[in-house]
N, C-alpha and C. Protein backbone atom coordinates (compact mmCIF):
# COMPACT_ATOMS: atom_id res chain seq x y z
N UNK A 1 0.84 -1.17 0.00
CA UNK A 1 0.00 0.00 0.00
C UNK A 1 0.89 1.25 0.00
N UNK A 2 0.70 2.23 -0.96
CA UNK A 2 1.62 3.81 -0.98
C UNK A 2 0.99 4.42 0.31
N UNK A 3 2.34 4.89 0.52
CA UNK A 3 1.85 6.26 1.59
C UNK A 3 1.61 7.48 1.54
N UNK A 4 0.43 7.42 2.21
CA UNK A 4 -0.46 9.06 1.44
C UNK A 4 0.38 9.99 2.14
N UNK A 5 0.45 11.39 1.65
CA UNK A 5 1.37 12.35 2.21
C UNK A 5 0.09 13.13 3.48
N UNK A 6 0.76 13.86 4.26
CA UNK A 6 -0.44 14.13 5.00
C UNK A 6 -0.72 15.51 4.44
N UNK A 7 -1.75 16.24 4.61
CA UNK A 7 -2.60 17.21 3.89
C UNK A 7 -1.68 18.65 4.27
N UNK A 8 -1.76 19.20 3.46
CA UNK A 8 -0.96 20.26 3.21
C UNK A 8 -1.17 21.26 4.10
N UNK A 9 -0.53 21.83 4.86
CA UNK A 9 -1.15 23.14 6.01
C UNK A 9 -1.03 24.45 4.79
N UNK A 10 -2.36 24.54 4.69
CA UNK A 10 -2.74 26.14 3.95
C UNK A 10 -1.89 27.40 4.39
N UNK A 11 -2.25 27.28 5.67
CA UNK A 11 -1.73 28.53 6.77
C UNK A 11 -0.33 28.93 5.88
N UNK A 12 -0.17 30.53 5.48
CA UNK A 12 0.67 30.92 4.88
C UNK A 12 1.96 30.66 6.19
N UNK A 13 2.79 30.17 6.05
CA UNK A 13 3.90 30.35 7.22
C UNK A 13 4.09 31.94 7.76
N UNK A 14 4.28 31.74 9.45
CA UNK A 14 4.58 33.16 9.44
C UNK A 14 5.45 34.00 9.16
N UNK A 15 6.92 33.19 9.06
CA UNK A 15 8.01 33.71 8.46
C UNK A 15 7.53 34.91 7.00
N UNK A 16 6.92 33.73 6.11
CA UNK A 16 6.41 34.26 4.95
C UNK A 16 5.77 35.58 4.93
N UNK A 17 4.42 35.65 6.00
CA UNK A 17 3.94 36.61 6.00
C UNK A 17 4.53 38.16 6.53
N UNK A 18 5.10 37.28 7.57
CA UNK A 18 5.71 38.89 8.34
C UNK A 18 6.72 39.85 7.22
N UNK A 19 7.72 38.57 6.13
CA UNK A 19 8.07 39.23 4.77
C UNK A 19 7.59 39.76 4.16
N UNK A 20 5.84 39.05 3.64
CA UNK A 20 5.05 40.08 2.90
C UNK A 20 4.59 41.18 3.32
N UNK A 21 4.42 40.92 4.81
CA UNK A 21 4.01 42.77 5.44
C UNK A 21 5.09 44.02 4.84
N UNK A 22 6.21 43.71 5.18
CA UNK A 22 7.71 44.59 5.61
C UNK A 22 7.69 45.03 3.96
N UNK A 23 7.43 43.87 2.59
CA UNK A 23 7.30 44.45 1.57
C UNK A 23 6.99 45.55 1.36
N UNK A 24 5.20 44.68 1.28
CA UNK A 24 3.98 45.50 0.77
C UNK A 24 4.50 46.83 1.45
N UNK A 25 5.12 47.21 3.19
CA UNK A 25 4.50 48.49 3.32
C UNK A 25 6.02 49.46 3.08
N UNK A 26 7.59 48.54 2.59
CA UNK A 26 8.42 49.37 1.92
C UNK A 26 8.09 50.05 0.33
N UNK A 27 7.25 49.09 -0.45
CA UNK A 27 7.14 49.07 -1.51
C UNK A 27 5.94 50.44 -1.65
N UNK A 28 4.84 50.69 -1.02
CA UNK A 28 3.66 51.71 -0.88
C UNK A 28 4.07 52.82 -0.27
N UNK A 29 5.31 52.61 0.47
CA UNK A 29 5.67 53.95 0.86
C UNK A 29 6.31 55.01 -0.32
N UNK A 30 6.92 54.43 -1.30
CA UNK A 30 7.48 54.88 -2.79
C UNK A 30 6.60 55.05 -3.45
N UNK A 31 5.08 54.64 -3.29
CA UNK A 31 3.81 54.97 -4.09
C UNK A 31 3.57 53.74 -5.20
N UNK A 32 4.16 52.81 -4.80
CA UNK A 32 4.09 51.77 -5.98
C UNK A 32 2.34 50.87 -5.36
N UNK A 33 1.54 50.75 -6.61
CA UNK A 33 0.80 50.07 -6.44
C UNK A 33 0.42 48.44 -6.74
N UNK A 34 -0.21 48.42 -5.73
CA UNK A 34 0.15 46.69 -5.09
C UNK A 34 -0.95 45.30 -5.45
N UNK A 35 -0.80 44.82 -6.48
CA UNK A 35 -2.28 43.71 -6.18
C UNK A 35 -1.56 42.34 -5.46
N UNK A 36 -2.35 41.50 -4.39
CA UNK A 36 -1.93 40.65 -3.95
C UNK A 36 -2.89 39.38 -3.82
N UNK A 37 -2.51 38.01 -4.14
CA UNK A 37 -2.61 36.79 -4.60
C UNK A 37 -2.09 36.01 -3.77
N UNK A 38 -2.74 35.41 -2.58
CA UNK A 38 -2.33 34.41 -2.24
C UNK A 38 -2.62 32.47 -2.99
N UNK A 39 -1.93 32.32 -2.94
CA UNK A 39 -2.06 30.96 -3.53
C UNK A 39 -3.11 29.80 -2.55
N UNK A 40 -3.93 28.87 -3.18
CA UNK A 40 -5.13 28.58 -2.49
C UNK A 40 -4.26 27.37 -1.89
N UNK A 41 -3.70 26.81 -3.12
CA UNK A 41 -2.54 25.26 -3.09
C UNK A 41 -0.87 25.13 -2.42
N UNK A 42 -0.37 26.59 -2.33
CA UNK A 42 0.78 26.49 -1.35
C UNK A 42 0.60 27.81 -0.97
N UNK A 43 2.38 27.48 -0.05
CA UNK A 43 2.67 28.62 0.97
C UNK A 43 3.80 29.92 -0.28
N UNK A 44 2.34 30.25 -1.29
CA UNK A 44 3.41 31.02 -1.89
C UNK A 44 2.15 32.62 -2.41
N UNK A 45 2.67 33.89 -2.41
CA UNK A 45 2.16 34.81 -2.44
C UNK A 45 2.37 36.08 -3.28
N UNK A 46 2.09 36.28 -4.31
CA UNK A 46 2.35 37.21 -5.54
C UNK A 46 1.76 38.61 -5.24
N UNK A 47 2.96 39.32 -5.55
CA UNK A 47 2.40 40.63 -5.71
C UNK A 47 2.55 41.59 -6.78
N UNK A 48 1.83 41.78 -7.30
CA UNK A 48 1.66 42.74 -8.87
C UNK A 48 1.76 43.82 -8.38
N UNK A 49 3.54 44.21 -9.08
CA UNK A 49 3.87 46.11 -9.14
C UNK A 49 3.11 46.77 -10.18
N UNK A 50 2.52 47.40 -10.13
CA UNK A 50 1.23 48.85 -11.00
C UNK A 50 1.21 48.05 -11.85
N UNK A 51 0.35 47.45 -11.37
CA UNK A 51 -0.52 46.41 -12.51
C UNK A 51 0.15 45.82 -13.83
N UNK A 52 1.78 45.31 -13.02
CA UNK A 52 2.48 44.37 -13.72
C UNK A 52 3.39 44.95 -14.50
N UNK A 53 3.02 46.83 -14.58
CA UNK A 53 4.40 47.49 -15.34
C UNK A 53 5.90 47.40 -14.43
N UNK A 54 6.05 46.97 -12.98
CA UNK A 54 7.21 46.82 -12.36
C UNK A 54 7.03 45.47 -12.03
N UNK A 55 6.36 44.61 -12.45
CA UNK A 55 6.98 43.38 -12.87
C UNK A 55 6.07 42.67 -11.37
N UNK A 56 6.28 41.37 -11.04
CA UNK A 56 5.74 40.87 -10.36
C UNK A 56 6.92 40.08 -9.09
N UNK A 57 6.46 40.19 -7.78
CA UNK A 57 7.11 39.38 -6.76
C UNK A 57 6.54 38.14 -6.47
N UNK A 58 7.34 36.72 -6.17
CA UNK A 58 6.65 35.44 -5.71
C UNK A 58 7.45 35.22 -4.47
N UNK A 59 6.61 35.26 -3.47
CA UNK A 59 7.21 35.18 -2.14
C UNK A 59 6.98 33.45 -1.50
N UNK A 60 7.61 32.58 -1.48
CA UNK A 60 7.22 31.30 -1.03
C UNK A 60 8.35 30.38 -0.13
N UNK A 61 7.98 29.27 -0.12
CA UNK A 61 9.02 28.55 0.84
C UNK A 61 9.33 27.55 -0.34
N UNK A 62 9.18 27.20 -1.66
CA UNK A 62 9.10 26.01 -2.48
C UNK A 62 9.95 26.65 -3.81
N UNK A 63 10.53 25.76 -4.40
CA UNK A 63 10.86 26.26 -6.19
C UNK A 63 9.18 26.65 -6.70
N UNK A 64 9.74 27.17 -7.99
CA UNK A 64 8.24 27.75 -8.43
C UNK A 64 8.01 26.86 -10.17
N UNK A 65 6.67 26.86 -10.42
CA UNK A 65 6.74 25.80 -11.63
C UNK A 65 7.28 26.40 -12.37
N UNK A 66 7.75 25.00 -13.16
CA UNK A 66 8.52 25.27 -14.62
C UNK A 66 7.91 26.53 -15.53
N UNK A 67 6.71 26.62 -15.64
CA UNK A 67 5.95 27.40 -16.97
C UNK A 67 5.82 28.70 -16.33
N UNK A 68 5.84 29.19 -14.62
CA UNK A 68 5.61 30.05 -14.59
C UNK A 68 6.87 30.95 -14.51
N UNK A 69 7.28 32.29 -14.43
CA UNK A 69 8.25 32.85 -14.47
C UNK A 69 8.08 33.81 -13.64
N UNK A 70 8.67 34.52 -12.60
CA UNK A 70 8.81 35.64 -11.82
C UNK A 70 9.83 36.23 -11.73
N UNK A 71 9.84 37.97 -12.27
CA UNK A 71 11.20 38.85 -12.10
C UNK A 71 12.20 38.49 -10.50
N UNK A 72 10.81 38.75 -9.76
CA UNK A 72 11.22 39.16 -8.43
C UNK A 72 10.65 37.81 -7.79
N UNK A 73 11.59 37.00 -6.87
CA UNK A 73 11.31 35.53 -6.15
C UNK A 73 12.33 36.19 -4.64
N UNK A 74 11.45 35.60 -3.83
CA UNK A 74 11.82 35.50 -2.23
C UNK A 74 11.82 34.15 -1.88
N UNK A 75 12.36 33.91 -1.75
CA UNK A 75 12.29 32.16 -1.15
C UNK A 75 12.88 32.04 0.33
N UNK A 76 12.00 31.30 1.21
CA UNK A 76 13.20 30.60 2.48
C UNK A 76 13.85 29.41 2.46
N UNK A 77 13.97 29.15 0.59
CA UNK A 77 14.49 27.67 0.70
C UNK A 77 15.85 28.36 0.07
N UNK A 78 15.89 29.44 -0.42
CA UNK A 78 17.27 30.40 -0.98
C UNK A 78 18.21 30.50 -0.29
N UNK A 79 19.04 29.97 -0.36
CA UNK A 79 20.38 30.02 0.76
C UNK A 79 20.95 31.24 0.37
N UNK A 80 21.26 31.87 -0.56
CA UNK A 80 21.92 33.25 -1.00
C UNK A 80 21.11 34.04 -2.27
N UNK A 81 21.54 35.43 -2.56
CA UNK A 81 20.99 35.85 -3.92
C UNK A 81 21.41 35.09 -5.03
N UNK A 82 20.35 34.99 -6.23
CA UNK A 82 21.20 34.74 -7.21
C UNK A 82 20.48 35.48 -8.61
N UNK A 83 21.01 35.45 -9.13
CA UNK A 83 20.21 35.90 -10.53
C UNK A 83 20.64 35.30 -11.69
N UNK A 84 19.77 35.02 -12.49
CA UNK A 84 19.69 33.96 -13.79
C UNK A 84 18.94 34.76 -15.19
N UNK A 85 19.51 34.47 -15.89
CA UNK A 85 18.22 34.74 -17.35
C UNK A 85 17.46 33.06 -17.79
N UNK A 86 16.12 33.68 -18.13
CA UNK A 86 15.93 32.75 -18.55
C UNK A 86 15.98 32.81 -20.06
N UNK A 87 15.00 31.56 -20.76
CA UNK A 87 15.40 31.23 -22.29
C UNK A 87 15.24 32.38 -23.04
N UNK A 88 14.43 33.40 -22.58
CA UNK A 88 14.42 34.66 -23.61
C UNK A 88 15.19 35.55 -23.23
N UNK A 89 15.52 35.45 -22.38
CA UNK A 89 17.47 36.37 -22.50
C UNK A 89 16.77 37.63 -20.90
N UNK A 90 15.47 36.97 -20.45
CA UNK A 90 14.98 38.15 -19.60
C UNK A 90 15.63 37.73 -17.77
N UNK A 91 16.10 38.95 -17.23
CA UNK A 91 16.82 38.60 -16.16
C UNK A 91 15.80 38.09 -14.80
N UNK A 92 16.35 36.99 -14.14
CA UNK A 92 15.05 36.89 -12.96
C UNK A 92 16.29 36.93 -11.30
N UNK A 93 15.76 37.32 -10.68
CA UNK A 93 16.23 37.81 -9.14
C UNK A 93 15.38 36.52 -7.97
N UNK A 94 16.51 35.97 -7.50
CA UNK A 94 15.96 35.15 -6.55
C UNK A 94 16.89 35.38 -4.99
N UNK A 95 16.46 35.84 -3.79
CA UNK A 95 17.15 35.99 -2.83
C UNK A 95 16.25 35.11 -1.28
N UNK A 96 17.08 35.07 -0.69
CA UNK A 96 16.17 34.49 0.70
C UNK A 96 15.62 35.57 1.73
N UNK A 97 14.34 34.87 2.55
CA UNK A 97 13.78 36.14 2.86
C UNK A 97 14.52 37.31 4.01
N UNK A 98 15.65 36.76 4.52
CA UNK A 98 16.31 37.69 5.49
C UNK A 98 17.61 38.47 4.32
N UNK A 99 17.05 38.09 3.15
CA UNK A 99 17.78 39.34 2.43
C UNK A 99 16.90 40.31 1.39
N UNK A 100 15.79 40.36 1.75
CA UNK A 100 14.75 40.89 0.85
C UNK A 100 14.98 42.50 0.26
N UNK A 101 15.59 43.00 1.71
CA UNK A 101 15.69 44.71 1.56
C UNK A 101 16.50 44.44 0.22
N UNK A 102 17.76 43.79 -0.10
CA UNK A 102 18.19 43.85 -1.60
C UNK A 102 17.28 43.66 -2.70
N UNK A 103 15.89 43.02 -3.23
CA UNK A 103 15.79 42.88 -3.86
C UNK A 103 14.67 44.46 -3.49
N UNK A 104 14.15 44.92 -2.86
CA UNK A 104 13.63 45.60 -2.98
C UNK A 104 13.95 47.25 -3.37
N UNK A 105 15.33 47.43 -3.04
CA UNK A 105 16.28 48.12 -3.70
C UNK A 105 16.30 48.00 -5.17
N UNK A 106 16.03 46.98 -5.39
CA UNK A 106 16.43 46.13 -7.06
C UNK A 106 14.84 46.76 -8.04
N UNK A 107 13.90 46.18 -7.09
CA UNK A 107 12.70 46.86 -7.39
C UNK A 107 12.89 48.46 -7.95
N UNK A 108 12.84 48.87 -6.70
CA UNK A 108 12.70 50.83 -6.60
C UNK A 108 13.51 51.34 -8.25
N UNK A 109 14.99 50.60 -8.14
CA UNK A 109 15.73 51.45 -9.23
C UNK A 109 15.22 51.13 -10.80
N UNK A 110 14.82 49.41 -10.94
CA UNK A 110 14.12 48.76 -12.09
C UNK A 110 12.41 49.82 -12.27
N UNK A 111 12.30 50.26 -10.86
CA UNK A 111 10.77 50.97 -11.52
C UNK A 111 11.55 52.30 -12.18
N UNK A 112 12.30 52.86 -11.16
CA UNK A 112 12.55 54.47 -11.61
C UNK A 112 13.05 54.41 -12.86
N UNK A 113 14.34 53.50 -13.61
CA UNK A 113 14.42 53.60 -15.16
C UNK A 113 13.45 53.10 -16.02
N UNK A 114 12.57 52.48 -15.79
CA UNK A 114 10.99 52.50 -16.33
C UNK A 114 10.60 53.71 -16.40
N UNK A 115 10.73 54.60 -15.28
CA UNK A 115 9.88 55.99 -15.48
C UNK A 115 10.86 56.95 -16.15
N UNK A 116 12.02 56.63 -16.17
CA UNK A 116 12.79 57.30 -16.98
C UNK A 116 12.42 57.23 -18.20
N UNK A 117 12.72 55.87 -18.77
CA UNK A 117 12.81 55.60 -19.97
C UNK A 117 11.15 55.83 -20.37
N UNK A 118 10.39 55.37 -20.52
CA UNK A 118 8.79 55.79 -20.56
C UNK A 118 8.42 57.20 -20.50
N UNK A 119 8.59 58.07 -19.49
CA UNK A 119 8.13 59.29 -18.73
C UNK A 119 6.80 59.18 -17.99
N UNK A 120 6.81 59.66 -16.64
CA UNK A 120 5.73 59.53 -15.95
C UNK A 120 4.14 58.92 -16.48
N UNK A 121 3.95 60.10 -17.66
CA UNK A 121 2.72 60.30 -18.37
C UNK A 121 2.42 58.69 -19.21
N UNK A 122 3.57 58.52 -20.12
CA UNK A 122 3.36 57.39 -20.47
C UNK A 122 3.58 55.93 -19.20
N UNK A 123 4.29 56.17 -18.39
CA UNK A 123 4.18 55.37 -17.44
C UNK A 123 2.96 54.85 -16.97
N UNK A 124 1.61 55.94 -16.13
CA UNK A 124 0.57 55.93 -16.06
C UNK A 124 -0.52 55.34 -16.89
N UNK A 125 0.25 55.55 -18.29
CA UNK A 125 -1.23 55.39 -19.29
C UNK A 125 -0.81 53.80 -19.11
N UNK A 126 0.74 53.08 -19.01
CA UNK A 126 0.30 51.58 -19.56
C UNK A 126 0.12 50.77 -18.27
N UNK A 127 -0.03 51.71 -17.18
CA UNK A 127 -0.68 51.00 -15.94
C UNK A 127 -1.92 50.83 -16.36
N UNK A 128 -2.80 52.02 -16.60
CA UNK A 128 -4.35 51.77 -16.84
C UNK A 128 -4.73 50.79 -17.69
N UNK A 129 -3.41 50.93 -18.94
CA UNK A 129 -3.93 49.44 -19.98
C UNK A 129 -4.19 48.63 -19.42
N UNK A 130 -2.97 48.02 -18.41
CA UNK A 130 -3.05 46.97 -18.09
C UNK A 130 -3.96 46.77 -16.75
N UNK A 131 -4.64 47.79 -16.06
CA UNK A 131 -5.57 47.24 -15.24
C UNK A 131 -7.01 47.12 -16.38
N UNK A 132 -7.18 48.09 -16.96
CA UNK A 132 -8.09 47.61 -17.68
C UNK A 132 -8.04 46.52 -18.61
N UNK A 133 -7.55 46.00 -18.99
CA UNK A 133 -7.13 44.85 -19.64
C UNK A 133 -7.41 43.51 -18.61
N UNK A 134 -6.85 43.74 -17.59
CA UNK A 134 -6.62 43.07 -16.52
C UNK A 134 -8.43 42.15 -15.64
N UNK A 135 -9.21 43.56 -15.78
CA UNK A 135 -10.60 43.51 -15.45
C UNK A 135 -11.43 42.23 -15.91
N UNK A 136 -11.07 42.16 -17.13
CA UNK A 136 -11.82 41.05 -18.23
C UNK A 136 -10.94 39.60 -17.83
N UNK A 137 -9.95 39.86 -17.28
CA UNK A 137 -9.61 38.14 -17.28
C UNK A 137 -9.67 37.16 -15.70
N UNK A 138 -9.48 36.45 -15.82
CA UNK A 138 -9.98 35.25 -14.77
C UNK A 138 -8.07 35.30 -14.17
N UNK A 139 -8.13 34.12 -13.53
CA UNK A 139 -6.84 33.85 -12.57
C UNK A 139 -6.45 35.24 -11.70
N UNK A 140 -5.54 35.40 -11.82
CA UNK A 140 -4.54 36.01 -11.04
C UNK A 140 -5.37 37.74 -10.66
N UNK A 141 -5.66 38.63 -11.83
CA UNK A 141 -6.21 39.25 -11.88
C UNK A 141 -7.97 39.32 -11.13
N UNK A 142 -8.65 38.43 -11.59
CA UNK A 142 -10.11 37.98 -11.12
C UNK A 142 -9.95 38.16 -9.29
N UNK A 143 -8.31 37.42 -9.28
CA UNK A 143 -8.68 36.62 -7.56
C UNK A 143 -7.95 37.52 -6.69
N UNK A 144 -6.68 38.55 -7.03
CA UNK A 144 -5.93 39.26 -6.35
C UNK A 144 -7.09 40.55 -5.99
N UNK A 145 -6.36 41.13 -4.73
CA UNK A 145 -7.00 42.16 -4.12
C UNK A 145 -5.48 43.03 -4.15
N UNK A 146 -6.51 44.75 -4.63
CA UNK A 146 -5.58 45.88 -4.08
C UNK A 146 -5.12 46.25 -2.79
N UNK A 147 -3.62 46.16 -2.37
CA UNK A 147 -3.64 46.33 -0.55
C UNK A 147 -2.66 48.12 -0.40
């Protein structure tokens, strides 16, 4: 007879969460706006920078699937920073959570040459695309809340 694994504890770990607090409220103090996604199936928690123009954070205790991709990864299974490209040549940031203030540094300057390169005005307009855009679809968008 196989042995069944025992049932998964939902409960976001607190480690995890007390990370996502210290984020969310470094990240809102710079005015960056925040949608957040907890995962129903693990201990892992996404947060959409202005509606995905500064890219997205995955905060968890696990590797993350193959198909999905995240700029910004926090892990407590991360023993150190590291950073990788993946197959399309795009850079991804993975650090552990007692080193987060670096990636969030990493954040702030990746938004501000966005607003460089863009300019404010156009900055704004492809937030709205993308929340309006965003409105009409199911997953991530449908289930995340603004914090």
């Amino acid at each position: 007879m196989a042995k069944r694994k025992p049932p998964r504890n939902r409960k976001i770990e607190k480690k995890l969460q007390e990370t996502v607090d210290y984020i969310i409220a470094c990240l809102k103090k710079k005015g960056i706006i925040i949608q957040r996604y907890d995962s129903y199936s693990t201990n892992s928690i996404y947060l959409k920078l202005d509606y995905g123009v500064s890219n997205s954070i995955r905060i968890s205790d696990h590797k993350g699937k193959k198909h999905l991709s995240y700029r910004y990864n926090i892990l407590s299974c991360c023993p150190y920073p590291v950073s990788t490209m993946d197959h399309k040549g795009f850079e991804r940031f993975y650090v552990p959570t007692n080193e987060c203030d670096v990636l969030i540094q990493k954040i702030h300057f990746d938004r501000a040459t966005k607003m460089d390169m863009y300019g404010w005005d156009n900055y704004c307009l492809y937030m709205e695309r993308n929340r309006q855009e965003g409105e009409t679809k199911k997953g991530f968008w449908g289930l995340a809340t603004l914090v």
